[in-house]
N, C-alpha and C. Protein backbone atom coordinates (compact mmCIF):
# COMPACT_ATOMS: atom_id res chain seq x y z
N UNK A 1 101.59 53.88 -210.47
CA UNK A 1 102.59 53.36 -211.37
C UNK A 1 102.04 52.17 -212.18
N UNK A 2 101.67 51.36 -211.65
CA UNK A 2 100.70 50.16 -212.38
C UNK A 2 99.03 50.07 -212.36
N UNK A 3 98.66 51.48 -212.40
CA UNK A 3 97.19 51.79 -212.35
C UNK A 3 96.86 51.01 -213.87
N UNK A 4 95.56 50.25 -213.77
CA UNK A 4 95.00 49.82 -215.49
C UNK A 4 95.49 48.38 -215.03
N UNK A 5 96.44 47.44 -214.62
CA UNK A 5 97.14 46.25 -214.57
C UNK A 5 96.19 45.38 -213.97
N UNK A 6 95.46 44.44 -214.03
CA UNK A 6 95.19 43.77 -212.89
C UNK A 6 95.61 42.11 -213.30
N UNK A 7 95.97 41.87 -212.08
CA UNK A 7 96.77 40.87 -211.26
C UNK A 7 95.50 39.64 -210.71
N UNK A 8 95.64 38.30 -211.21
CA UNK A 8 94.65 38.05 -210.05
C UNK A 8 96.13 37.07 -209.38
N UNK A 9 95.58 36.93 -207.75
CA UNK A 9 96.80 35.66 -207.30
C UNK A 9 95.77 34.71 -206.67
N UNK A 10 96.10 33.73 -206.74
CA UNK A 10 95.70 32.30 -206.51
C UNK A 10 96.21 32.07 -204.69
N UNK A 11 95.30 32.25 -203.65
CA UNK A 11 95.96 32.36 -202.48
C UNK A 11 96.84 30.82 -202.67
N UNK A 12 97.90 31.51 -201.50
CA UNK A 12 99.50 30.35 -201.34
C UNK A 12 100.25 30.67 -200.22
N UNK A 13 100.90 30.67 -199.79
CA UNK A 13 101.96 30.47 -198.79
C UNK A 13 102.89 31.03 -199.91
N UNK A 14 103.77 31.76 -198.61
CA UNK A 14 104.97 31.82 -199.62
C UNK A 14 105.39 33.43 -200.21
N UNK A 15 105.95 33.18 -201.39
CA UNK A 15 106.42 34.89 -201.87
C UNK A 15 104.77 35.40 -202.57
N UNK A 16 104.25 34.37 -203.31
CA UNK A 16 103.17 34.83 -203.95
C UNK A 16 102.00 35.81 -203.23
N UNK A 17 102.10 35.67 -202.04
CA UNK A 17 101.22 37.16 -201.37
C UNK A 17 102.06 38.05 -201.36
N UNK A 18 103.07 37.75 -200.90
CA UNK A 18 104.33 39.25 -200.97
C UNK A 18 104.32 40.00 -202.29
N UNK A 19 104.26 39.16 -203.29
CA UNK A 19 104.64 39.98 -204.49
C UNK A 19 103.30 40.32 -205.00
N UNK A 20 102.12 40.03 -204.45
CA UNK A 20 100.56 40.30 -204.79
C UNK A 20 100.48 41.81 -204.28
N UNK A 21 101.22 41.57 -203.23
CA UNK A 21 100.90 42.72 -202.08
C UNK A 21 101.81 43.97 -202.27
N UNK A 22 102.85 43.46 -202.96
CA UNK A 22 103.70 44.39 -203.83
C UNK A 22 103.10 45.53 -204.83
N UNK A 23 102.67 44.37 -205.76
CA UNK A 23 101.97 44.80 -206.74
C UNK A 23 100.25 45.75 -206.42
N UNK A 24 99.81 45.36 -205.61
CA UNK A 24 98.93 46.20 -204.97
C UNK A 24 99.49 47.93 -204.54
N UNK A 25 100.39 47.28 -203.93
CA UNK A 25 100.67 48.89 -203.74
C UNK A 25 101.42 49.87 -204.20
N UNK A 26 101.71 49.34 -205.61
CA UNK A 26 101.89 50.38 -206.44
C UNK A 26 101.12 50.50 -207.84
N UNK A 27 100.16 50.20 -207.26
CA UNK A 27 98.97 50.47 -207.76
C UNK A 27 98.08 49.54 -208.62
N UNK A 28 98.33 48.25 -208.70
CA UNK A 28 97.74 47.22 -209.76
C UNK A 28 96.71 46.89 -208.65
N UNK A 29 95.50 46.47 -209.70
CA UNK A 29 94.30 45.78 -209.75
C UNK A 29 94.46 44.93 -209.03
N UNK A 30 94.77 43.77 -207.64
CA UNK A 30 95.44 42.55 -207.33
C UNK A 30 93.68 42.16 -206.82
N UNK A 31 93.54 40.91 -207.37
CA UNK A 31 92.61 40.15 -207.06
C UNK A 31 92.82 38.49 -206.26
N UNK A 32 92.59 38.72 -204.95
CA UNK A 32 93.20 37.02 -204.91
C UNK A 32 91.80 36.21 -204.77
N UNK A 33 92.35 35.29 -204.57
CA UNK A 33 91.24 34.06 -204.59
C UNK A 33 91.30 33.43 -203.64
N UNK A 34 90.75 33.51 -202.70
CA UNK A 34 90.85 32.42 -201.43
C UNK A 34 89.84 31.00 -201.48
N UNK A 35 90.08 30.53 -200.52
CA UNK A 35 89.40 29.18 -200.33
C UNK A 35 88.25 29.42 -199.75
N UNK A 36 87.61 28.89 -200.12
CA UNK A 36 86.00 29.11 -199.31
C UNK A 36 86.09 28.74 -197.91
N UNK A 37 86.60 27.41 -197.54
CA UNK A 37 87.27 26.88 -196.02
C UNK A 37 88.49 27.11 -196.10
N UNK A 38 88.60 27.66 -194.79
CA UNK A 38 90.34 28.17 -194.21
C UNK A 38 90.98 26.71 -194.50
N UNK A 39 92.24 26.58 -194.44
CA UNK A 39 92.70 25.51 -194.36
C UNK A 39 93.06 25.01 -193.14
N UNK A 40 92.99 26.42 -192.31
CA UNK A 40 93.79 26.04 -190.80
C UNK A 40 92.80 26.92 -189.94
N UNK A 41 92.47 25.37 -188.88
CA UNK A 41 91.61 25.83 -187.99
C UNK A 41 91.99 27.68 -187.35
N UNK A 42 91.18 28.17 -186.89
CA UNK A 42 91.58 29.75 -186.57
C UNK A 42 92.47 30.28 -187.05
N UNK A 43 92.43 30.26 -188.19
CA UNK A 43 93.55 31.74 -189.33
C UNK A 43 92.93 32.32 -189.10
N UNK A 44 93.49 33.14 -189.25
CA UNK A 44 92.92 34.85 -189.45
C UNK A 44 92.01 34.83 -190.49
N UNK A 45 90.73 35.92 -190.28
CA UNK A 45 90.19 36.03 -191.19
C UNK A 45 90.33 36.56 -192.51
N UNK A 46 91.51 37.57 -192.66
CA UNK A 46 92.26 38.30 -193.45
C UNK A 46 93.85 38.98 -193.34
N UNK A 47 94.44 37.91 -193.97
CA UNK A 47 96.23 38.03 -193.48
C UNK A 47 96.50 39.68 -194.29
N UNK A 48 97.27 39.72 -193.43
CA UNK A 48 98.09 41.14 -193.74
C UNK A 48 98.73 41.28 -195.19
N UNK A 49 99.18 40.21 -195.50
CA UNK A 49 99.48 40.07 -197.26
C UNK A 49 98.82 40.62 -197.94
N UNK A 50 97.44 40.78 -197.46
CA UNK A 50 96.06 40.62 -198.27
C UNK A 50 95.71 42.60 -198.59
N UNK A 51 96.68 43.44 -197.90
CA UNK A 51 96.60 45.12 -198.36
C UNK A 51 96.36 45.38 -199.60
N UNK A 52 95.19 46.20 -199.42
CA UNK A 52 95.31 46.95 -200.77
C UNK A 52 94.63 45.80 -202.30
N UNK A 53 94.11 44.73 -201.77
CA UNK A 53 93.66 43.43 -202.92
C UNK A 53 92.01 43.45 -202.65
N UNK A 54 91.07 43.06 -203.73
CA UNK A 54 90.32 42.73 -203.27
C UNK A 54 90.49 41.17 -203.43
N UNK A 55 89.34 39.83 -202.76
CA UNK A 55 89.28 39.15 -203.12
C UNK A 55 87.94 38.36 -203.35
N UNK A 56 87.78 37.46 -203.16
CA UNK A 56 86.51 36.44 -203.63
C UNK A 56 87.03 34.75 -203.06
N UNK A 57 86.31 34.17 -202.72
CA UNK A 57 86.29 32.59 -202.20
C UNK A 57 86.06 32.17 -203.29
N UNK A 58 86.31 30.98 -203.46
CA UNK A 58 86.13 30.01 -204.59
C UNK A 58 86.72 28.77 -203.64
N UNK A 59 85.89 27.95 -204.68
CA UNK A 59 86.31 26.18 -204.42
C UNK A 59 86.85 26.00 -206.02
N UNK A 60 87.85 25.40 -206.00
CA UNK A 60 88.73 25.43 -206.77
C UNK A 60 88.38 23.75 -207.33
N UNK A 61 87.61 23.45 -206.64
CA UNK A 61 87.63 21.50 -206.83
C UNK A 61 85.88 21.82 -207.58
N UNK A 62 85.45 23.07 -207.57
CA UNK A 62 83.75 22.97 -207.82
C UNK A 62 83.93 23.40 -209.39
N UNK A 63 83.24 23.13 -210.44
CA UNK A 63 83.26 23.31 -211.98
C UNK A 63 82.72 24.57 -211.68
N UNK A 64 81.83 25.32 -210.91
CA UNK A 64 80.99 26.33 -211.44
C UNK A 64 82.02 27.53 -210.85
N UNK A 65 82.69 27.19 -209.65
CA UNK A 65 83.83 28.16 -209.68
C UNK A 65 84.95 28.36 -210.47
N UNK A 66 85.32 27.30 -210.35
CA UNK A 66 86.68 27.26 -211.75
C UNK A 66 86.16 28.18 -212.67
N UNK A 67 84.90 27.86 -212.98
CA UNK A 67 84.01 29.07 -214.17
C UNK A 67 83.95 30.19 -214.31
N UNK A 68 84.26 30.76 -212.98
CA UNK A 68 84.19 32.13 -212.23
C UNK A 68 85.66 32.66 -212.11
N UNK A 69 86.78 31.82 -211.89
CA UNK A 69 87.99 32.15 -211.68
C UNK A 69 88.32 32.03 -213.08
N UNK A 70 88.16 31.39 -214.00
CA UNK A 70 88.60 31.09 -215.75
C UNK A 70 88.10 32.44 -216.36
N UNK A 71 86.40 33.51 -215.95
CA UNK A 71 86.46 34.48 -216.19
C UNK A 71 87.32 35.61 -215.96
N UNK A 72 87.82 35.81 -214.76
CA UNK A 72 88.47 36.44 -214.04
C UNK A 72 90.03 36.30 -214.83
N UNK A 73 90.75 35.58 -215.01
CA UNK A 73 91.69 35.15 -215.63
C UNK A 73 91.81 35.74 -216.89
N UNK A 74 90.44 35.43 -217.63
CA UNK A 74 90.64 35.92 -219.04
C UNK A 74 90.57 37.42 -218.79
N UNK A 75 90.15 38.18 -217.63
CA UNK A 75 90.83 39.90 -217.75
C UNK A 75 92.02 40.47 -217.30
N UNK A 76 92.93 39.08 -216.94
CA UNK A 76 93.93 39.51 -216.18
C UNK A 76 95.33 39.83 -217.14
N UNK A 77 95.86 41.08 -216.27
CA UNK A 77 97.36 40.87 -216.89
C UNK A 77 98.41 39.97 -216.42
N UNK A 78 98.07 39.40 -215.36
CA UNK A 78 98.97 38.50 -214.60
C UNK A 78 98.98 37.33 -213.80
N UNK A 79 99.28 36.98 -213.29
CA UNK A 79 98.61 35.59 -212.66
C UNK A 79 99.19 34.76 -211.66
N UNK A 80 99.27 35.07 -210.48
CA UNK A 80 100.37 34.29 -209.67
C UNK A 80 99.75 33.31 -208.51
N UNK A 81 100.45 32.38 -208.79
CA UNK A 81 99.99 31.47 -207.89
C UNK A 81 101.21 30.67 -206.75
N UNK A 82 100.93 30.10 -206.20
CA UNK A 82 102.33 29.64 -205.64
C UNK A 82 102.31 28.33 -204.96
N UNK A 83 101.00 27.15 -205.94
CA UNK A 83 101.30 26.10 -205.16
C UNK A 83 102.44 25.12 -205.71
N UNK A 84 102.85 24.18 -205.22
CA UNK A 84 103.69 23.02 -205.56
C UNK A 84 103.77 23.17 -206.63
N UNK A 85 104.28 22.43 -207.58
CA UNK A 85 104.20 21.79 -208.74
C UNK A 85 103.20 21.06 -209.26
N UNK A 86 102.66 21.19 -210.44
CA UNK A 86 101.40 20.17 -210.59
C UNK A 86 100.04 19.98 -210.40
N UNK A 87 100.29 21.26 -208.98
CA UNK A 87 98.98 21.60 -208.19
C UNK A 87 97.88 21.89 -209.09
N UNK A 88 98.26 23.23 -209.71
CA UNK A 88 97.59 24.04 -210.92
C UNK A 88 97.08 22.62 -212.15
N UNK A 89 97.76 22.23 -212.99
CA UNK A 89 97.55 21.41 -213.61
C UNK A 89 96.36 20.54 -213.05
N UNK A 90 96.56 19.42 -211.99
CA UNK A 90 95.35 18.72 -211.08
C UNK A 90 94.25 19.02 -211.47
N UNK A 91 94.48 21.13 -211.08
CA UNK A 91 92.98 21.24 -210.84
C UNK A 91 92.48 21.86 -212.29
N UNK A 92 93.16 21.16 -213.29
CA UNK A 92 92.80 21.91 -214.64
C UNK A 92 93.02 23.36 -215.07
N UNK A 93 94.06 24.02 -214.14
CA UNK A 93 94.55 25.59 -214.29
C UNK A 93 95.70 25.71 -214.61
N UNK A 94 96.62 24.92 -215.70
CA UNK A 94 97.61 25.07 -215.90
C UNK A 94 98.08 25.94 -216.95
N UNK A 95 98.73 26.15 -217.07
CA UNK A 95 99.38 27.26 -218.74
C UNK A 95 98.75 26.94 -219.36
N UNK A 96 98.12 25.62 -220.23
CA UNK A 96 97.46 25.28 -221.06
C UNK A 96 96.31 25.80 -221.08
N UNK A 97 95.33 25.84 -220.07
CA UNK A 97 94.01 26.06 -220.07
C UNK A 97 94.06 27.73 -219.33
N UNK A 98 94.92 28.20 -219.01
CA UNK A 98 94.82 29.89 -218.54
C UNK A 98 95.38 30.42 -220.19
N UNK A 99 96.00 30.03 -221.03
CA UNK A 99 96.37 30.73 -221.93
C UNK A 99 95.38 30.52 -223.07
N UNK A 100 94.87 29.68 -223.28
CA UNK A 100 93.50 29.69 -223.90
C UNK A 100 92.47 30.97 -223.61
N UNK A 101 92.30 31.19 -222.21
CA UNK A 101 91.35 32.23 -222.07
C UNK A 101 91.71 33.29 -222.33
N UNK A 102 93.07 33.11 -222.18
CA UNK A 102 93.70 34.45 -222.05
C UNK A 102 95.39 34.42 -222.74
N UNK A 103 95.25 34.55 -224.09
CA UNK A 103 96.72 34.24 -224.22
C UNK A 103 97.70 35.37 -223.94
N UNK A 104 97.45 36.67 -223.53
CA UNK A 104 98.21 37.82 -223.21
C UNK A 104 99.24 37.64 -221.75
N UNK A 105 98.56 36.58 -221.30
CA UNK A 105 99.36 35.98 -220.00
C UNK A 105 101.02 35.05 -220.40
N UNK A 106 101.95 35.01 -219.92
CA UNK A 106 103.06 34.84 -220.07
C UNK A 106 103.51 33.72 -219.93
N UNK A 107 104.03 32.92 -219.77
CA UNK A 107 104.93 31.80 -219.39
C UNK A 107 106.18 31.81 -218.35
N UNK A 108 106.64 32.85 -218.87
CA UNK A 108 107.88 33.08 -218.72
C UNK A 108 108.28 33.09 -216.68
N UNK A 109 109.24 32.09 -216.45
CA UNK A 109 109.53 31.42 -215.02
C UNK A 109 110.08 32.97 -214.18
C-alpha cells in the first residue's frame, strides 16, 4: 500500500516507533536512526517497534553524522521524530534546516 514512500524516524520513546512501525508494515521504506550508545544500560539490542525498518546509528551531537542523516532526509517522504520540544532545533534539525534539504517534507502538526 505505501510501497515507493520512505519514512526516516528519529529513534524516541513514545508513539513515534508505533507509527514507524505502522508505516513499515504496510509497506513504506521506514528508516530509523538510533544512537550509537544505548541510552539505558541493558536495552535491548533491537526493540520490537523496530519490525520491518531498517536502521543505522548516528551521533546526532557529531557534524559528520548529522551529514549522513541531512542526506538521508533529503530522500525522505516523511520524517518522524518524537523528542521534547526544542530537542530537534538544539541539535540543528529543525523544520528550518530539514526543509531546506528537502522541501517536499511537511509541517503540518
Amino acid at each position: 500500500m505505501l510501497r515507493g514512500i520512505r519514512i526516516v524516524e528519529i529513534e524516541a520513546l513514545g508513539p513515534a516507533p508505533f507509527a514507524g512501525m505502522l508505516l513499515a508494515d504496510h509497506g513504506a521504506d521506514v528508516i530509523v536512526v538510533h544512537r550509537k550508545h544505548p541510552a539505558v544500560p541493558g536495552q535491548p539490542e533491537r526493540s520490537l517497534l523496530d519490525r520491518g525498518k531498517r536502521s543505522i546509528a548516528l551521533d546526532l551531537k557529531n557534524d559528520d553524522d548529522v551529514a549522513v542523516l541531512m542526506r538521508l532526509i533529503a530522500t525522505a517522504d516523511g520524517l518522524i521524530e518524537g523528542f521534547r520540544p526544542g530537542v530537534m532545533e538544539r541539535l540543528g534539525l529543525g523544520p528550518e534546516a530539514c526543509l531546506a534539504v528537502n522541501p517536499r517534507l511537511s509541517t503540518a502538526a
